[in-house]
N, C-alpha and C. Protein backbone atom coordinates (compact mmCIF):
# COMPACT_ATOMS: atom_id res chain seq x y z
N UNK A 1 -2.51 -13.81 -13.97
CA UNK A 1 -1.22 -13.86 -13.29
C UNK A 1 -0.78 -12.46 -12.84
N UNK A 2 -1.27 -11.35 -13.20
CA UNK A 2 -0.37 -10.23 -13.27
C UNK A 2 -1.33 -9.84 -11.67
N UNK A 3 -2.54 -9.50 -12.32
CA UNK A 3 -3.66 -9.65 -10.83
C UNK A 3 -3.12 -10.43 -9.64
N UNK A 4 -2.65 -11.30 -10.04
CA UNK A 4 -2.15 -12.14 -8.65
C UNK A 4 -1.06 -11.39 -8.08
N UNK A 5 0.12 -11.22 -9.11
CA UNK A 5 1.40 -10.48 -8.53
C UNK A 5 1.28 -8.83 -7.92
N UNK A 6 -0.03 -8.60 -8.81
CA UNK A 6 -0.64 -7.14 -7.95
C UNK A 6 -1.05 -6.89 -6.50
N UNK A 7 -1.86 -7.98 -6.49
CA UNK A 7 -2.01 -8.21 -5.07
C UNK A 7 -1.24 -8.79 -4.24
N UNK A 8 -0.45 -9.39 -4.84
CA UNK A 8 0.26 -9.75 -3.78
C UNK A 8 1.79 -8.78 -3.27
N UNK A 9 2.08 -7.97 -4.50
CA UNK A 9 3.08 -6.51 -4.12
C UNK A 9 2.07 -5.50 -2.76
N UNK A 10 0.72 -5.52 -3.41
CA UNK A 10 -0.42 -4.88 -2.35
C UNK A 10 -0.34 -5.27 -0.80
N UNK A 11 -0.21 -6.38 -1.23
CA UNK A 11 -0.20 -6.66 0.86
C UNK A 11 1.67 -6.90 1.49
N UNK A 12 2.17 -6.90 0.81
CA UNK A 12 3.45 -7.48 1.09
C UNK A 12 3.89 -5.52 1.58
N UNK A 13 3.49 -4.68 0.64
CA UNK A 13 3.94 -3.28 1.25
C UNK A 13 2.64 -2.67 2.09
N UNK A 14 1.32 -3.22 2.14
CA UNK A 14 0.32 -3.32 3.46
C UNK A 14 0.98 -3.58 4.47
N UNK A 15 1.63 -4.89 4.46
CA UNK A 15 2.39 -5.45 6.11
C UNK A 15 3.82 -4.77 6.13
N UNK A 16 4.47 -4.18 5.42
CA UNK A 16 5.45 -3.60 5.65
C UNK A 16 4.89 -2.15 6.30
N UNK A 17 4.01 -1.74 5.63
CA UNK A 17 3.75 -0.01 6.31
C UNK A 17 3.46 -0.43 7.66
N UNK A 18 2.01 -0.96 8.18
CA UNK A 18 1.68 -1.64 9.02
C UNK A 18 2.54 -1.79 9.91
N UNK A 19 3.53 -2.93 10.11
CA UNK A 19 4.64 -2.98 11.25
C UNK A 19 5.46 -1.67 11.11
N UNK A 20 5.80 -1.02 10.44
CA UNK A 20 6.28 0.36 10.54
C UNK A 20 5.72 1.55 11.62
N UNK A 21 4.27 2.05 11.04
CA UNK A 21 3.49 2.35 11.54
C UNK A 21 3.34 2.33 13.20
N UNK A 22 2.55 0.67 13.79
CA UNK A 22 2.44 0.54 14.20
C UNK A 22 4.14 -0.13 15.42
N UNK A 23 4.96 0.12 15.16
CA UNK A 23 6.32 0.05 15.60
C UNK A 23 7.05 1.73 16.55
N UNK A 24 6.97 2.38 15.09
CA UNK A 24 7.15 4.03 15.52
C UNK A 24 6.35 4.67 16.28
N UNK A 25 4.86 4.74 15.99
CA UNK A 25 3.42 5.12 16.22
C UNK A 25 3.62 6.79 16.18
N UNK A 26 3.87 7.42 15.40
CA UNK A 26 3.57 8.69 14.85
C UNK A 26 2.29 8.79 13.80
N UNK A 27 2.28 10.14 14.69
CA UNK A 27 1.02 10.76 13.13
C UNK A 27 1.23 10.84 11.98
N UNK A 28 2.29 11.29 11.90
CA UNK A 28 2.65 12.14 10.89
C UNK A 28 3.05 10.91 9.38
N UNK A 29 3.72 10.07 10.28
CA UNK A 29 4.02 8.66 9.48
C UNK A 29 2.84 7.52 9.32
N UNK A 30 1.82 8.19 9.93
CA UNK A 30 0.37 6.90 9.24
C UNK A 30 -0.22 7.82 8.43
N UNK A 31 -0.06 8.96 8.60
CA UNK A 31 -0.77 10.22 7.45
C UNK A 31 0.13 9.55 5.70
N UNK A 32 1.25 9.54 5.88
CA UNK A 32 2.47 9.54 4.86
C UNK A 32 2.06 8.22 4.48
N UNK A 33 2.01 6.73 4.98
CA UNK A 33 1.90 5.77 5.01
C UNK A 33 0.15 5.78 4.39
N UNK A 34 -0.57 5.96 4.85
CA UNK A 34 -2.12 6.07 4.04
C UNK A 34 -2.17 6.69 2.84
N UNK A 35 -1.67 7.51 2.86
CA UNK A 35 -1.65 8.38 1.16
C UNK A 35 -0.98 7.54 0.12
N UNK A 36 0.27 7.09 0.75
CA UNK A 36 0.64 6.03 -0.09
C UNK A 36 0.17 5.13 -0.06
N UNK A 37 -0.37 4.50 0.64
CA UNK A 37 -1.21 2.76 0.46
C UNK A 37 -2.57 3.43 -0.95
N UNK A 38 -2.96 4.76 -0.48
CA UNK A 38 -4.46 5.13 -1.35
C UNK A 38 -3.76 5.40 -2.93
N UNK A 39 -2.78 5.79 -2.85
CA UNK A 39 -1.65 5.97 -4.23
C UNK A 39 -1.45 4.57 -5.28
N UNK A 40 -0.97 3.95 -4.52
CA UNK A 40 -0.47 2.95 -5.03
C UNK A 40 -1.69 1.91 -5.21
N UNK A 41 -2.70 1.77 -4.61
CA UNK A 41 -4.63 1.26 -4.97
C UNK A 41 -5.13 1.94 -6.35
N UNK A 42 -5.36 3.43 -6.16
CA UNK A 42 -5.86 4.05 -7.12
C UNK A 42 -4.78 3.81 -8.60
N UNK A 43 -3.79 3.47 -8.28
CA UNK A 43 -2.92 2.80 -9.77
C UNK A 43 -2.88 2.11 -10.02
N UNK A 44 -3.28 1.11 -8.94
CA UNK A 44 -3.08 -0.28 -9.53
C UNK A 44 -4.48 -1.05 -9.81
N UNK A 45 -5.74 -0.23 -9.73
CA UNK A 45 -7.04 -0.05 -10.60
C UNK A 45 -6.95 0.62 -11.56
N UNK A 46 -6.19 1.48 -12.02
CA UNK A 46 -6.12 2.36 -13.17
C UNK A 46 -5.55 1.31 -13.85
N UNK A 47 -4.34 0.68 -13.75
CA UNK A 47 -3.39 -0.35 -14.64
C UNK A 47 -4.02 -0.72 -15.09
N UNK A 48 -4.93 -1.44 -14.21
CA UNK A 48 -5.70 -3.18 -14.63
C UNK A 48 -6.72 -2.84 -15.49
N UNK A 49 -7.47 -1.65 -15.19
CA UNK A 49 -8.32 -1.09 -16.83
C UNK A 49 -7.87 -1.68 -17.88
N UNK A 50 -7.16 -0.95 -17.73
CA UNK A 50 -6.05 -0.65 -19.36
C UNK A 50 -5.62 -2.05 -20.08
């Protein structure tokens, strides 16, 4: 269950950056927007270790 609610927080702020992103279309904000999508991946594989 928790896996499920992980992934599914995962794409729900995927399609939020996404229409953001692709709305504004700056660099600077898909740079900001990728680091955080790679942030919030690399933790939420670290969690699920544990």
């Amino acid at each position: 269950m928790t896996r499920l609610l992980t992934i599914l927080a995962f794409c729900t702020l995927l399609g939020f950056l996404g229409i953001l992103v692709f709305e504004v279309m700056r660099v600077d904000l898909a740079i900001v927007a990728g680091a955080t999508l790679l942030l919030v991946g690399i933790d939420s594989l670290r969690a699920g270790k544990s």
